[in-house]
Protein backbone atom coordinates (compact mmCIF):
# COMPACT_ATOMS: atom_id res chain seq x y z
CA UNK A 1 9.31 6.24 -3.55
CA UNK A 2 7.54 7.22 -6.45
CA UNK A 3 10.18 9.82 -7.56
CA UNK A 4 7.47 11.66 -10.28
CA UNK A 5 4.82 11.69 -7.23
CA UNK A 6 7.22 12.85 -4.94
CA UNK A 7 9.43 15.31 -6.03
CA UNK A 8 6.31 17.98 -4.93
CA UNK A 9 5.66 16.93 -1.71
CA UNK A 10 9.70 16.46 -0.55
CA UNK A 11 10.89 19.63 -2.18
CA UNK A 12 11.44 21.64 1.01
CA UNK A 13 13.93 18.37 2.04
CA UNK A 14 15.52 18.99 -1.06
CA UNK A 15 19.97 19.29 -0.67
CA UNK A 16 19.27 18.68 3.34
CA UNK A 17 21.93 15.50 4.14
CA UNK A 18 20.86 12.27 4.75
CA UNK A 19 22.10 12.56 8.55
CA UNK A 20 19.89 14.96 9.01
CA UNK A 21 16.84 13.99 7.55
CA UNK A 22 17.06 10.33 9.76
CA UNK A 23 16.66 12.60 12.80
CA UNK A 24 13.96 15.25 10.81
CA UNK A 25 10.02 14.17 11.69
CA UNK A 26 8.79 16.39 10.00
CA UNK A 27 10.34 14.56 6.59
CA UNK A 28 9.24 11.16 7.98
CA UNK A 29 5.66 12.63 8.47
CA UNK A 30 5.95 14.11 4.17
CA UNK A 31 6.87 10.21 3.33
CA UNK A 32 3.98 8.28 5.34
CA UNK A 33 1.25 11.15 4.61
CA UNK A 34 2.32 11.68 1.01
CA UNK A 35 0.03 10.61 -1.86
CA UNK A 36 2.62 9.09 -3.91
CA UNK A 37 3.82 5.60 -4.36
CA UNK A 38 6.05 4.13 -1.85
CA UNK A 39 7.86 0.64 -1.29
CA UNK A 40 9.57 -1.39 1.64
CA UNK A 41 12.25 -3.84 0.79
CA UNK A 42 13.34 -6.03 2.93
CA UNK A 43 16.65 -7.43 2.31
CA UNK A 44 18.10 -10.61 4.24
CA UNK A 45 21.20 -10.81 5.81
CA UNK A 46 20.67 -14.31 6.82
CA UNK A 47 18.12 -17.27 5.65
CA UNK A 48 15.23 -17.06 7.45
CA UNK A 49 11.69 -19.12 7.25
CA UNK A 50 8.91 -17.72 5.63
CA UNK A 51 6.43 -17.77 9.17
CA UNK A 52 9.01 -15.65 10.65
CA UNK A 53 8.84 -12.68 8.07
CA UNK A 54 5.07 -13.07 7.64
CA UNK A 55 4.78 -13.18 12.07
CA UNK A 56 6.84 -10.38 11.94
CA UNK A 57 4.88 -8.38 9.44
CA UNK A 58 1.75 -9.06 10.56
CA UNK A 59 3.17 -8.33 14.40
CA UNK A 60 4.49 -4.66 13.38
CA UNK A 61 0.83 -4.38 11.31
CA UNK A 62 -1.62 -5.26 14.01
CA UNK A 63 -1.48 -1.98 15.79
CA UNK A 64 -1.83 0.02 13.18
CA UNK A 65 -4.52 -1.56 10.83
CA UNK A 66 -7.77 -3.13 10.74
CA UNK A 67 -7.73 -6.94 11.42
CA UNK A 68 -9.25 -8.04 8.03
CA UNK A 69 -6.21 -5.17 6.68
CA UNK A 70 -3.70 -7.05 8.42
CA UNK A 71 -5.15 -10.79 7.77
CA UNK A 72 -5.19 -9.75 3.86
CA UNK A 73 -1.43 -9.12 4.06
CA UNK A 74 -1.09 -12.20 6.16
CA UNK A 75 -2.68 -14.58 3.47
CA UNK A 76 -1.08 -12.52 0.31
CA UNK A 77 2.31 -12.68 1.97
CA UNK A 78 1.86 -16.76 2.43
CA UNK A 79 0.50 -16.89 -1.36
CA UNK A 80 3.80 -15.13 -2.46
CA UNK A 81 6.40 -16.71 -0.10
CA UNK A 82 4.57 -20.05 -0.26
CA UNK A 83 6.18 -21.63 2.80
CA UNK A 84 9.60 -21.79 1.70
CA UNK A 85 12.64 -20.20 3.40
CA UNK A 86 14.66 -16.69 1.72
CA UNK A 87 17.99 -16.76 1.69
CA UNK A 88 20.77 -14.35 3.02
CA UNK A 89 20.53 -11.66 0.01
CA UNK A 90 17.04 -12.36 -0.99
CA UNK A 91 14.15 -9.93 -0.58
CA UNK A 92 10.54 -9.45 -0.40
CA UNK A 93 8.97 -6.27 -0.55
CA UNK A 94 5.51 -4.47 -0.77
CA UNK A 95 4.64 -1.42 -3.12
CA UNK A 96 1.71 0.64 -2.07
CA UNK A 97 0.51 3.38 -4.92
CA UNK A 98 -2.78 5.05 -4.77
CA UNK A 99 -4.96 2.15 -2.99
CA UNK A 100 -3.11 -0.73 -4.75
CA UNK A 101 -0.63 -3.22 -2.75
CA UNK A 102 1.17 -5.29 -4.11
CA UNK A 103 3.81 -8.14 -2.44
CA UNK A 104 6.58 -9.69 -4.28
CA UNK A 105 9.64 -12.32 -3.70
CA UNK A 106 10.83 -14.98 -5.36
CA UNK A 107 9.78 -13.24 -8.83
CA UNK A 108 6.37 -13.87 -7.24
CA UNK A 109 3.56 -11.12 -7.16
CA UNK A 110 0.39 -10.91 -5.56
CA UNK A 111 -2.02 -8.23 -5.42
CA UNK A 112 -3.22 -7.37 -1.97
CA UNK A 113 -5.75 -4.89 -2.62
């Protein structure tokens, strides 16, 4: 999270414990509906080819997006994996600020939108 962008929007979350915020909607709802700057790592506990990340991205995406949305990630995702495998303890993640996505791995970046 943007921690600048989101100090406003979280503040009522503010001191509440982690265990209970997992189980709080309300504070899930303040992350995804927030207009701050957000990122999802994904970090590998075992090797894994890149077709299986980007199938499973695109696979969680689908429902929720517009197919050219979710093709765009598709295609970025394959121009910043570029077919290889990640290893257990490598990442990938995408940053989303204002309307600007961005996907990185392998010290890789590619802009989305």
């Amino acid at each position: 999270l943007d921690v600048a962008g989101s100090a406003n929007a979280l503040r009522s979350f503010s001191g509440v414990p982690g265990s209970v915020l997992q189980k709080d909607a309300a504070f899930f709802r303040a992350i995804q509906q927030g207009s701050f700057g957000k990122t999802l790592l994904l970090q590998f506990e075992r090797s894994v080819n890149s077709a299986s990340v980007i199938q499973a991205i695109v696979e969680g995406l689908a429902p929720r997006l517009a197919r050219a949305d979710v093709e765009q990630v598709q295609h970025s995702m394959e121009a910043v994996l570029r077919g290889g495998a990640l290893q257990r303890g490598d990442g990938t993640s995408m940053c989303c600020s204002n309307d600007t996505l961005f996907a990185t791995a392998h010290s890789h970046q590619v802009r989305l939108s």
